[in-house]
C-alpha atoms as a PDB file:
ATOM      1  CA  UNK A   1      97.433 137.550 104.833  1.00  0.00           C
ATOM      2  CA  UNK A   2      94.677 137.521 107.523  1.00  0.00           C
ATOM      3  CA  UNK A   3      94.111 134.358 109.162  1.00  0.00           C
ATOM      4  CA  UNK A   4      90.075 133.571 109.896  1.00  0.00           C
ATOM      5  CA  UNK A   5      87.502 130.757 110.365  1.00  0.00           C
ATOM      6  CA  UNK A   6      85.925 129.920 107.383  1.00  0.00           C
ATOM      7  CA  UNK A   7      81.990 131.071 108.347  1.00  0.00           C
ATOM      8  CA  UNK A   8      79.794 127.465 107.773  1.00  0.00           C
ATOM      9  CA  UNK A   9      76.815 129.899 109.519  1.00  0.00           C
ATOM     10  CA  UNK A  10      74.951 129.108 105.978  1.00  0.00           C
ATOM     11  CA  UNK A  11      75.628 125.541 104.972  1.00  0.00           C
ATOM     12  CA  UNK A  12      73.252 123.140 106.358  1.00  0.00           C
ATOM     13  CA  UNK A  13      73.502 119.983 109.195  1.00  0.00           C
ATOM     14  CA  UNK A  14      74.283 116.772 107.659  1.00  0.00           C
ATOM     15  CA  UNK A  15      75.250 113.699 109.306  1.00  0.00           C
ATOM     16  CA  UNK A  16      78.686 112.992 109.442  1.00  0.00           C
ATOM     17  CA  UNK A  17      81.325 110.404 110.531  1.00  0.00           C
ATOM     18  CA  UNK A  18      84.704 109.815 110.306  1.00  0.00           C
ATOM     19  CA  UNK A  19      87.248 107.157 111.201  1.00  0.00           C
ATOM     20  CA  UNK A  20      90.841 107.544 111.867  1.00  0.00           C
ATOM     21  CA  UNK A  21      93.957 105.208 113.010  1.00  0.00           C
ATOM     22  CA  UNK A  22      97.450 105.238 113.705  1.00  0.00           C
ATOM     23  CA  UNK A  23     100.136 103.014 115.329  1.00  0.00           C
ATOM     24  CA  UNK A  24     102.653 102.910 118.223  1.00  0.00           C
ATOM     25  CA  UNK A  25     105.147 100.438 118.239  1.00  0.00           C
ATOM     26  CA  UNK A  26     106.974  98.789 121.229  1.00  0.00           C
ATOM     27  CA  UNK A  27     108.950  96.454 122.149  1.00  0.00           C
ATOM     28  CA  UNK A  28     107.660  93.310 122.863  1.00  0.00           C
ATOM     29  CA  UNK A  29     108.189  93.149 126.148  1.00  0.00           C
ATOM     30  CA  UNK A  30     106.516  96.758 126.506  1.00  0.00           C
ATOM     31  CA  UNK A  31     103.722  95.033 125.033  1.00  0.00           C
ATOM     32  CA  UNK A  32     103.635  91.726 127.277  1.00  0.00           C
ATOM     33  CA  UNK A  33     103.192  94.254 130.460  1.00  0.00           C
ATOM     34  CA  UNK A  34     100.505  96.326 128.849  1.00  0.00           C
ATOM     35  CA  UNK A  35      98.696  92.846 128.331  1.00  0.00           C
ATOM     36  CA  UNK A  36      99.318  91.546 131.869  1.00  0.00           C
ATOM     37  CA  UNK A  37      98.524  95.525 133.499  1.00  0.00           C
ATOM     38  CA  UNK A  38     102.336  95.168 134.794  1.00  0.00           C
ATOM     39  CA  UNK A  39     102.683  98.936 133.846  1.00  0.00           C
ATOM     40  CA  UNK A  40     103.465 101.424 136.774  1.00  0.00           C
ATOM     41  CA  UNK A  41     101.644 104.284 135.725  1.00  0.00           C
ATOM     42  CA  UNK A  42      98.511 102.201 135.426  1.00  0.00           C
ATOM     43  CA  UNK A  43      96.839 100.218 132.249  1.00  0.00           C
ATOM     44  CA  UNK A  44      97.493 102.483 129.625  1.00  0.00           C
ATOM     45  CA  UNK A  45      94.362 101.371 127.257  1.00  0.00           C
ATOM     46  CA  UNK A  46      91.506 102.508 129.263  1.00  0.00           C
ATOM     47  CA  UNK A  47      93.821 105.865 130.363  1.00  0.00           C
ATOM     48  CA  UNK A  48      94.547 106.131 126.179  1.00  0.00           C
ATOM     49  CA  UNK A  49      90.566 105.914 125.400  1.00  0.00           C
ATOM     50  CA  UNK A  50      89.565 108.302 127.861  1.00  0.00           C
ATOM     51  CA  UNK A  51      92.360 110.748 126.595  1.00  0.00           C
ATOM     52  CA  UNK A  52      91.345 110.188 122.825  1.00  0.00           C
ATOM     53  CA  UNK A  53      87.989 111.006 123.944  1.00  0.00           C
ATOM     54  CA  UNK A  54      88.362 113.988 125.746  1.00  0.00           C
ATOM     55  CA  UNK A  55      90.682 115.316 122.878  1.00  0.00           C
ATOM     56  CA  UNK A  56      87.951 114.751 120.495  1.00  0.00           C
ATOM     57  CA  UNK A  57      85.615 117.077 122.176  1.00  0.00           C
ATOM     58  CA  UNK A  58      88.291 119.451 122.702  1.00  0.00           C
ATOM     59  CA  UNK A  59      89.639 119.893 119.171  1.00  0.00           C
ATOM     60  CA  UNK A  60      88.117 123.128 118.702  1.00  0.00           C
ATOM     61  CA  UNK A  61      90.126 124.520 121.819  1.00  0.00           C
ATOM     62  CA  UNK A  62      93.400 123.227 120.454  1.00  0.00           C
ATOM     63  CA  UNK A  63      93.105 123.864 116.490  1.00  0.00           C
ATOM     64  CA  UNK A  64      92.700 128.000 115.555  1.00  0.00           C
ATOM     65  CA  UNK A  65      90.494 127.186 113.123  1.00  0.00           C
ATOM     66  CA  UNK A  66      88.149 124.408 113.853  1.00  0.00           C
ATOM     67  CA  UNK A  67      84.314 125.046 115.295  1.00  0.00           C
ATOM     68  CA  UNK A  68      82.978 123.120 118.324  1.00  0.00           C
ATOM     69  CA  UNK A  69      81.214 120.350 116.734  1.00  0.00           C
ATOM     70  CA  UNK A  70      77.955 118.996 118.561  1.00  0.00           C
ATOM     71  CA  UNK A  71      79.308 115.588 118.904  1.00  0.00           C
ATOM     72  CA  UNK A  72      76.914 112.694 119.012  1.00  0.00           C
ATOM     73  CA  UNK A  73      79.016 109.179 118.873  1.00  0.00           C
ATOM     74  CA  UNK A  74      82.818 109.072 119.439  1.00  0.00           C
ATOM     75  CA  UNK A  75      84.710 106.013 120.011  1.00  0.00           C
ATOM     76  CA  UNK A  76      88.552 104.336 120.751  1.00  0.00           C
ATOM     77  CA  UNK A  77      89.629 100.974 119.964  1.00  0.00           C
ATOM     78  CA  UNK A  78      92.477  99.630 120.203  1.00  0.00           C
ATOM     79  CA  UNK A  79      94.250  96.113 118.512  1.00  0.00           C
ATOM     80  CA  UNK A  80      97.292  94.673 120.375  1.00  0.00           C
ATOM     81  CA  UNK A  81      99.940  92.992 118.663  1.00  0.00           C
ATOM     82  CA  UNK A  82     102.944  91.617 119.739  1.00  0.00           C
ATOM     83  CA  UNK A  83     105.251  95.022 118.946  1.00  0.00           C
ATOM     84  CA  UNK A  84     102.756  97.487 117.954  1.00  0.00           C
ATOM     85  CA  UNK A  85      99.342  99.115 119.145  1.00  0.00           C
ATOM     86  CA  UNK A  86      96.680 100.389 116.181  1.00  0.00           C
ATOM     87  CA  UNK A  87      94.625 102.897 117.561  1.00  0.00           C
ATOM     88  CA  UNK A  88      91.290 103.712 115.814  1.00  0.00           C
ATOM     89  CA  UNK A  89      88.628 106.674 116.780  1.00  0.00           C
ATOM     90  CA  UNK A  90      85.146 107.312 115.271  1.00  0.00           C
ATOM     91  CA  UNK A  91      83.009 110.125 115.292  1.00  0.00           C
ATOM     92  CA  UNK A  92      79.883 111.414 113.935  1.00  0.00           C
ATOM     93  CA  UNK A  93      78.133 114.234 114.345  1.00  0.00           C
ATOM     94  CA  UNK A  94      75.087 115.707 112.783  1.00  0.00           C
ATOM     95  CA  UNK A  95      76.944 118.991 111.574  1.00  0.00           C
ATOM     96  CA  UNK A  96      77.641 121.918 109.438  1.00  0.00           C
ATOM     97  CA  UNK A  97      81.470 120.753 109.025  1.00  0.00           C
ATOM     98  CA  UNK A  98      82.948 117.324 108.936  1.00  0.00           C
ATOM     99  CA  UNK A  99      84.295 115.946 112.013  1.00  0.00           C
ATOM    100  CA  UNK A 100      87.697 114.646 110.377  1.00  0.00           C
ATOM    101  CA  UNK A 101      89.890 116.245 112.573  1.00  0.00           C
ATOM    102  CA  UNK A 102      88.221 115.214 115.652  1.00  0.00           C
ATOM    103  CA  UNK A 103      88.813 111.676 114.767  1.00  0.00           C
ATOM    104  CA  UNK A 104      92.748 112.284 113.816  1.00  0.00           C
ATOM    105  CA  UNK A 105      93.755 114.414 117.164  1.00  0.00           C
ATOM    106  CA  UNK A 106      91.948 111.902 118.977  1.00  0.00           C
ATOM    107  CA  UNK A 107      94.135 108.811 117.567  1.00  0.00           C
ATOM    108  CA  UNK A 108      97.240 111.006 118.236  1.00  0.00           C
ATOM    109  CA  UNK A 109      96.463 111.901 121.715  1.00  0.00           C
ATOM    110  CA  UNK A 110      95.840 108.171 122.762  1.00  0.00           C
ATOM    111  CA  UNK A 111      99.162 107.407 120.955  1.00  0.00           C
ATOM    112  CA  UNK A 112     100.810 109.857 123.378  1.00  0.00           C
ATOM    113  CA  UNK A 113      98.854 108.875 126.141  1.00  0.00           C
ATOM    114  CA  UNK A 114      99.818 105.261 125.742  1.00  0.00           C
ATOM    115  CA  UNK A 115     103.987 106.500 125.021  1.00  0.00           C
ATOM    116  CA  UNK A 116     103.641 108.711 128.263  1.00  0.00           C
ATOM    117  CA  UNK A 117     102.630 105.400 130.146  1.00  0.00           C
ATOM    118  CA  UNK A 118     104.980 102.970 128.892  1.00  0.00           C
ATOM    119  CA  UNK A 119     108.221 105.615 128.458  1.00  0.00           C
ATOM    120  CA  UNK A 120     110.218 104.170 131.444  1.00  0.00           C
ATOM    121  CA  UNK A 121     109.861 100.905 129.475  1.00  0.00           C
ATOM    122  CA  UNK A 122     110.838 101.771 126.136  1.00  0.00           C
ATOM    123  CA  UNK A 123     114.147 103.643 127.667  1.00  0.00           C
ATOM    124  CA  UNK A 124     117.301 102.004 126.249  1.00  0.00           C
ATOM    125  CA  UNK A 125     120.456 102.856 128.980  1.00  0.00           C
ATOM    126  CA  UNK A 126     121.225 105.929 127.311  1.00  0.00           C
ATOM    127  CA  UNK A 127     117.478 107.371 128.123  1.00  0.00           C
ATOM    128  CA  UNK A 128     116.872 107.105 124.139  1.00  0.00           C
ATOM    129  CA  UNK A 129     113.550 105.187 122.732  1.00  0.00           C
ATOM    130  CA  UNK A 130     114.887 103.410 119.716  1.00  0.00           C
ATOM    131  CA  UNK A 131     112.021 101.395 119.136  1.00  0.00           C
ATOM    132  CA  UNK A 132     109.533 103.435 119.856  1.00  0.00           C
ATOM    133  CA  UNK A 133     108.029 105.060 117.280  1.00  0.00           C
ATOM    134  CA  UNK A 134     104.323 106.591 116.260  1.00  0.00           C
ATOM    135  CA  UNK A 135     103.142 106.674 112.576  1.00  0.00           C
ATOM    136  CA  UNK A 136     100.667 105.775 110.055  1.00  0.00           C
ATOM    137  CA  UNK A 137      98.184 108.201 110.912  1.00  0.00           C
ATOM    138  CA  UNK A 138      95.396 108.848 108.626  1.00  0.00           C
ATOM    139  CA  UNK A 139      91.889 109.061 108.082  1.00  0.00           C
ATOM    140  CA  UNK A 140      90.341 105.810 107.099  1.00  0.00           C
ATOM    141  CA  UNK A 141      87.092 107.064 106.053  1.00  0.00           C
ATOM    142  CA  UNK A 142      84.958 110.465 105.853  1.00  0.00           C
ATOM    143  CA  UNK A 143      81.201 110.136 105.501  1.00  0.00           C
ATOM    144  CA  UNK A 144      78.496 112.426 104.748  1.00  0.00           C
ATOM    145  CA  UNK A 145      75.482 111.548 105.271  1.00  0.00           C
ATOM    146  CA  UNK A 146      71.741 112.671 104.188  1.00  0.00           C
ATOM    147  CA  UNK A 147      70.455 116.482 104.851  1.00  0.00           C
ATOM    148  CA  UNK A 148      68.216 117.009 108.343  1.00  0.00           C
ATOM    149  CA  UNK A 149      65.814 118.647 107.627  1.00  0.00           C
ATOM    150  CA  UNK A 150      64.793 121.536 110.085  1.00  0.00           C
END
């Protein structure tokens, strides 16, 4: 079997959005250094949006058979608990294709981003993470909007 992009060349631009999340979770104390920027590789929230960003545009570069998608809002949010991180993206586009991928590689590349940061925390004394852990990824919601008319 030949593997190809599916051609979209014919189906029209229609607004778009989609929302994604996933979690990290930490320990605690991981969690009481993010919140008082007591981490040595720097904060890792503002380092984790700018990642999830960047990976959104990207997706097309890292996934065989995705398009580049004219994105026109992305966005990274983050809620802090006391052992876990939820990280959310958004995206829309106005678009032949949905944008639903775009919104889950960006959650799991500021779930890395924020791991990579925090890793010499997590370490138990045999080098081993045993509480850190990323799941629950998923999209939350994929929109599709009204027709543009050209």
């Amino acid at each position: 079997m030949m593997a190809k992009m599916v051609d979209i060349g014919r189906k029209p631009d229609v607004r778009r959005r989609a929302v994604a999340t996933g979690l990290i979770h930490l320990k605690p104390a991981t969690i009481r250094a993010i919140r008082a920027r007591h981490v040595e590789k720097g904060d890792p929230l503002p380092t984790a949006e700018i990642a999830g960003l960047q990976a959104m545009k990207a997706v097309w570069q890292v996934l065989p058979h995705t398009h580049p998608i004219p994105i026109t809002a992305a966005s990274v949010t983050f809620n802090v608990r006391s052992d876990r991180i939820a990280v959310t993206t958004s995206v829309e586009a106005t678009y032949k294709t949905g944008v639903e991928m775009e919104a889950l590689y960006g959650v799991v590349v500021a779930l890395l981003t924020v791991w990579d940061m925090v890793k010499s925390l997590e370490k138990d004394r045999r080098g081993q993470y045993p509480q850190a852990r990323i799941e629950g990824i998923h999209v939350v919601a994929k929109i599709k909007g009204r027709r543009i008319k050209r």
